[in-house]
N, C-alpha and C. Protein backbone atom coordinates (compact mmCIF):
# COMPACT_ATOMS: atom_id res chain seq x y z
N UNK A 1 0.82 -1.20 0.00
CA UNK A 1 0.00 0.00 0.00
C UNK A 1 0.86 1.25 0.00
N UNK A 2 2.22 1.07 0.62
CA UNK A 2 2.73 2.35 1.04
C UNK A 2 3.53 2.58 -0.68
N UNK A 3 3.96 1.59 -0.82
CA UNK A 3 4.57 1.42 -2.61
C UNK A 3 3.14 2.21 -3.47
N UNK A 4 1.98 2.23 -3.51
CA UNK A 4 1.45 2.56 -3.94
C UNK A 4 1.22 4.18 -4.00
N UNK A 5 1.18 4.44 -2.63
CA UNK A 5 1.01 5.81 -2.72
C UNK A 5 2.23 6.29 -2.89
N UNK A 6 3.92 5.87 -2.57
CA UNK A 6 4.48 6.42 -2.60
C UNK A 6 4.78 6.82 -4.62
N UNK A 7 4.14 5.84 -4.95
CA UNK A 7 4.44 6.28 -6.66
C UNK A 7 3.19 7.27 -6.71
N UNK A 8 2.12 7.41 -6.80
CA UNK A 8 1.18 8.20 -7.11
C UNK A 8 1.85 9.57 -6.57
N UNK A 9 2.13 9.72 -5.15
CA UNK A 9 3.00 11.03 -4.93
C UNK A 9 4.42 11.19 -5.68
N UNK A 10 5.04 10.43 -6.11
CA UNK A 10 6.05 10.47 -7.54
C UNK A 10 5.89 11.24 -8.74
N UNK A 11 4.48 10.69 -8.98
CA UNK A 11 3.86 11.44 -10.43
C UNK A 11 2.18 12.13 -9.81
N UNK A 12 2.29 12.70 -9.31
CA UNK A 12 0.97 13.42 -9.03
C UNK A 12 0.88 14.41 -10.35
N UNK A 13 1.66 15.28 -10.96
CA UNK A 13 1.26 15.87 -11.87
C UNK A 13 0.59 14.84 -12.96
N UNK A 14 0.85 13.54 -13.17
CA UNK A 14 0.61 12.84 -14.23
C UNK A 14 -1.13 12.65 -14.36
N UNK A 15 -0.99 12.08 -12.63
CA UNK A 15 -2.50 11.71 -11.82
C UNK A 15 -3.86 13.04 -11.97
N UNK A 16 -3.01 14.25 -12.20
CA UNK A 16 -3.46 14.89 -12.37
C UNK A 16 -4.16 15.52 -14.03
N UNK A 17 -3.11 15.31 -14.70
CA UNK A 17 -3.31 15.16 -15.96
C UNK A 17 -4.38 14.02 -16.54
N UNK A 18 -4.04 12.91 -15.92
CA UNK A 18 -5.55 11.71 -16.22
C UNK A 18 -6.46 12.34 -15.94
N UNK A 19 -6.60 12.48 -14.30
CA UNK A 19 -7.93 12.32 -14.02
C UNK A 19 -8.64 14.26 -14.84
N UNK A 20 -7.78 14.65 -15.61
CA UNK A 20 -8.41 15.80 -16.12
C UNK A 20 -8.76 15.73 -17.54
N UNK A 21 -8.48 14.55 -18.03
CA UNK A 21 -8.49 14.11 -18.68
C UNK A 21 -9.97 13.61 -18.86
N UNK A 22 -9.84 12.63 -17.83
CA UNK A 22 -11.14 11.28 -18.31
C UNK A 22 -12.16 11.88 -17.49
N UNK A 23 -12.42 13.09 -16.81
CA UNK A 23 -13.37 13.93 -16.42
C UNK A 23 -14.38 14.17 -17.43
N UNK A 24 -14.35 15.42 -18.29
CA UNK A 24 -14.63 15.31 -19.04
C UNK A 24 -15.51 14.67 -20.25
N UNK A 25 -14.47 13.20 -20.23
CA UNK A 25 -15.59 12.50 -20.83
C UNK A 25 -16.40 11.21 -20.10
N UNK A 26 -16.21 11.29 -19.23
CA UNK A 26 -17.44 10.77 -17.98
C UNK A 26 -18.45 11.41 -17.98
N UNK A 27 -18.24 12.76 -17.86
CA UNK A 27 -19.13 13.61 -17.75
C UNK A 27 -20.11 14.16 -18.94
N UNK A 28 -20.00 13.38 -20.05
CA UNK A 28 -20.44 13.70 -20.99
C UNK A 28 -21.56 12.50 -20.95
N UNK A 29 -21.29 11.32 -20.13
CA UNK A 29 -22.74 10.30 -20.31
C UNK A 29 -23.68 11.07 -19.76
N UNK A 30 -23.69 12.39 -18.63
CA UNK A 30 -24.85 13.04 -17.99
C UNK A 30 -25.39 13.70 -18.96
N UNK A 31 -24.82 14.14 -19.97
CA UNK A 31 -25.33 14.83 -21.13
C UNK A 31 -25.99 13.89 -21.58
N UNK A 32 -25.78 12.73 -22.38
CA UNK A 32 -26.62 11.89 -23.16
C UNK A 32 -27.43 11.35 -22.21
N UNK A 33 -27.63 11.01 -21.17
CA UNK A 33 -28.75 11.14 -20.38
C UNK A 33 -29.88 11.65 -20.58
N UNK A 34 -29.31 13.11 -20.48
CA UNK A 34 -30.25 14.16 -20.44
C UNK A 34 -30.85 14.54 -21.42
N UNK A 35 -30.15 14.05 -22.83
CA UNK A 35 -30.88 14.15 -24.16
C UNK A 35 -31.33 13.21 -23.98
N UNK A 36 -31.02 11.80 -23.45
CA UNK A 36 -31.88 10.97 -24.11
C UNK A 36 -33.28 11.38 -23.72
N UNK A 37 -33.35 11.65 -22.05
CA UNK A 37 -35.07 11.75 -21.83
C UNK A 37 -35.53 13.03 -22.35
N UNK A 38 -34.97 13.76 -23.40
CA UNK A 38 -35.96 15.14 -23.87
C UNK A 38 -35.89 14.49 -25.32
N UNK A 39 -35.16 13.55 -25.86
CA UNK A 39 -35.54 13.44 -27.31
C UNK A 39 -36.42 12.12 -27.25
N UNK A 40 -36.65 11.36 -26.15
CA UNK A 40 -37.77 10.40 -25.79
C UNK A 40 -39.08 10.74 -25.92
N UNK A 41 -39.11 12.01 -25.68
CA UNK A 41 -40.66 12.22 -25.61
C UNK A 41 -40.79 12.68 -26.54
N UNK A 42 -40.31 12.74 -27.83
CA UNK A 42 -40.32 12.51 -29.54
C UNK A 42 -40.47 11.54 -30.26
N UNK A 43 -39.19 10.78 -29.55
CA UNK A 43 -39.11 9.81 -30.50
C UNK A 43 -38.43 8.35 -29.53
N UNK A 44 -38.78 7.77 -29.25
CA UNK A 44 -38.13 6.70 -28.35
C UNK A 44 -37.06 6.02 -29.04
N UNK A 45 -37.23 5.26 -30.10
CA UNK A 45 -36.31 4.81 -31.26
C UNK A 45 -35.13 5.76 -31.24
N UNK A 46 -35.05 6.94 -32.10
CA UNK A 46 -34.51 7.61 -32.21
C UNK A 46 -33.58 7.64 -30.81
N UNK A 47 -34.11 8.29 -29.70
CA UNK A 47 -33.47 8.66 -28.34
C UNK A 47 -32.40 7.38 -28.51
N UNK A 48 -33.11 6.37 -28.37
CA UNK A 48 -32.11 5.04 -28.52
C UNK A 48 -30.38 4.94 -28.97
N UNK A 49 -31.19 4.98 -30.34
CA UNK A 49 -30.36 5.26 -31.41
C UNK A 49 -29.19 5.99 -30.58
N UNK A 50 -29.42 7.69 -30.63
CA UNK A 50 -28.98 8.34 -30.37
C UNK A 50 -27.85 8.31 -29.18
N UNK A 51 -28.46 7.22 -28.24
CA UNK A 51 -27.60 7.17 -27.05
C UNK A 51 -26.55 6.25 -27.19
N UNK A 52 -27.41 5.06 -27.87
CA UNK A 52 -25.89 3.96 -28.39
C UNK A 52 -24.99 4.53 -29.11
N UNK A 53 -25.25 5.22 -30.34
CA UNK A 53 -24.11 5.63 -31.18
C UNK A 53 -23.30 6.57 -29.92
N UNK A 54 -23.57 7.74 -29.31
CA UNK A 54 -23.16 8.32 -28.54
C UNK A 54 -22.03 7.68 -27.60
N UNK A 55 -22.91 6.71 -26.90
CA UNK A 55 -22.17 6.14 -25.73
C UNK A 55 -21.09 5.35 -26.02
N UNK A 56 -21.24 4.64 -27.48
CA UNK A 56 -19.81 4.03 -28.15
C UNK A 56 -18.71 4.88 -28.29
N UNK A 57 -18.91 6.35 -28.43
CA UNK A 57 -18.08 7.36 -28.95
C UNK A 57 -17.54 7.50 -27.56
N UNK A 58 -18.37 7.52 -26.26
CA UNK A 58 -17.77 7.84 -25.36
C UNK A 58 -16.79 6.62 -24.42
N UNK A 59 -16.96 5.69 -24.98
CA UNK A 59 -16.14 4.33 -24.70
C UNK A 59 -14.99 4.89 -25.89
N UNK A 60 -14.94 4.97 -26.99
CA UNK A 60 -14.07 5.01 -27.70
C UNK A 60 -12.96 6.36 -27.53
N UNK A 61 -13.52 6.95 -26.82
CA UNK A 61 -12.55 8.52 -26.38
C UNK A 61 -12.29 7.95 -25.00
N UNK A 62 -12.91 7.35 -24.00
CA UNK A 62 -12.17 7.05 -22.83
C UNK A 62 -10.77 5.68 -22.98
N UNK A 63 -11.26 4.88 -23.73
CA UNK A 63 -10.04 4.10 -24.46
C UNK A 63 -9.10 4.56 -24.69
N UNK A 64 -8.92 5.69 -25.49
CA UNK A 64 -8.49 6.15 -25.97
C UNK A 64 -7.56 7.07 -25.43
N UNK A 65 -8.23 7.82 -24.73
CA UNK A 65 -7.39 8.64 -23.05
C UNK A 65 -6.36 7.65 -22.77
N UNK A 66 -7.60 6.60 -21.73
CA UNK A 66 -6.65 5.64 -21.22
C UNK A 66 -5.27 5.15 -22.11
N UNK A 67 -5.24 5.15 -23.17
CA UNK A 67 -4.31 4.02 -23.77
C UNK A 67 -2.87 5.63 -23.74
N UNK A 68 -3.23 6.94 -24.25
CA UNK A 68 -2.83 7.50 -24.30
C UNK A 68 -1.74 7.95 -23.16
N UNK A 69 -2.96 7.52 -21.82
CA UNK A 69 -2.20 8.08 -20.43
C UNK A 69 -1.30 6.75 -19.57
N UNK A 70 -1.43 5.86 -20.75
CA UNK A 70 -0.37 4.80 -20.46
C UNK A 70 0.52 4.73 -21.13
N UNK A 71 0.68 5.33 -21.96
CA UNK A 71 1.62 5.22 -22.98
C UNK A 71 2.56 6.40 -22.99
């Protein structure tokens, strides 16, 4: 445990850089959320639609972070 924190306090700027990172797009499923239930009461299909394609994009940018902030 102490190995653990003692690296995270090693690279805290790094830790910092991630987690400012993958903020961001976490925070973007509250958005598609929030469209989904206002474009629901249009179109349910659609809302659907809308959230899968979305939410893949947002798997594919957090991947993507991640692979970045390991590399």
């Amino acid at each position: 445990m102490a190995l653990t924190a003692n690296d995270i306090l090693s690279s805290e700027m790094l830790l910092r850089v991630a987690i400012s990172q993958l903020v961001p797009v976490v925070a973007f499923v509250f958005v598609v959320e929030a469209l989904y239930r206002l474009v629901t009461q249009a179109e349910e299909r659609h809302a659907w639609l809308m959230s899968t394609v979305v939410l893949i994009g947002v798997l594919a940018a957090l991947l993507d972070k991640l692979i970045a902030i390991a590399g």
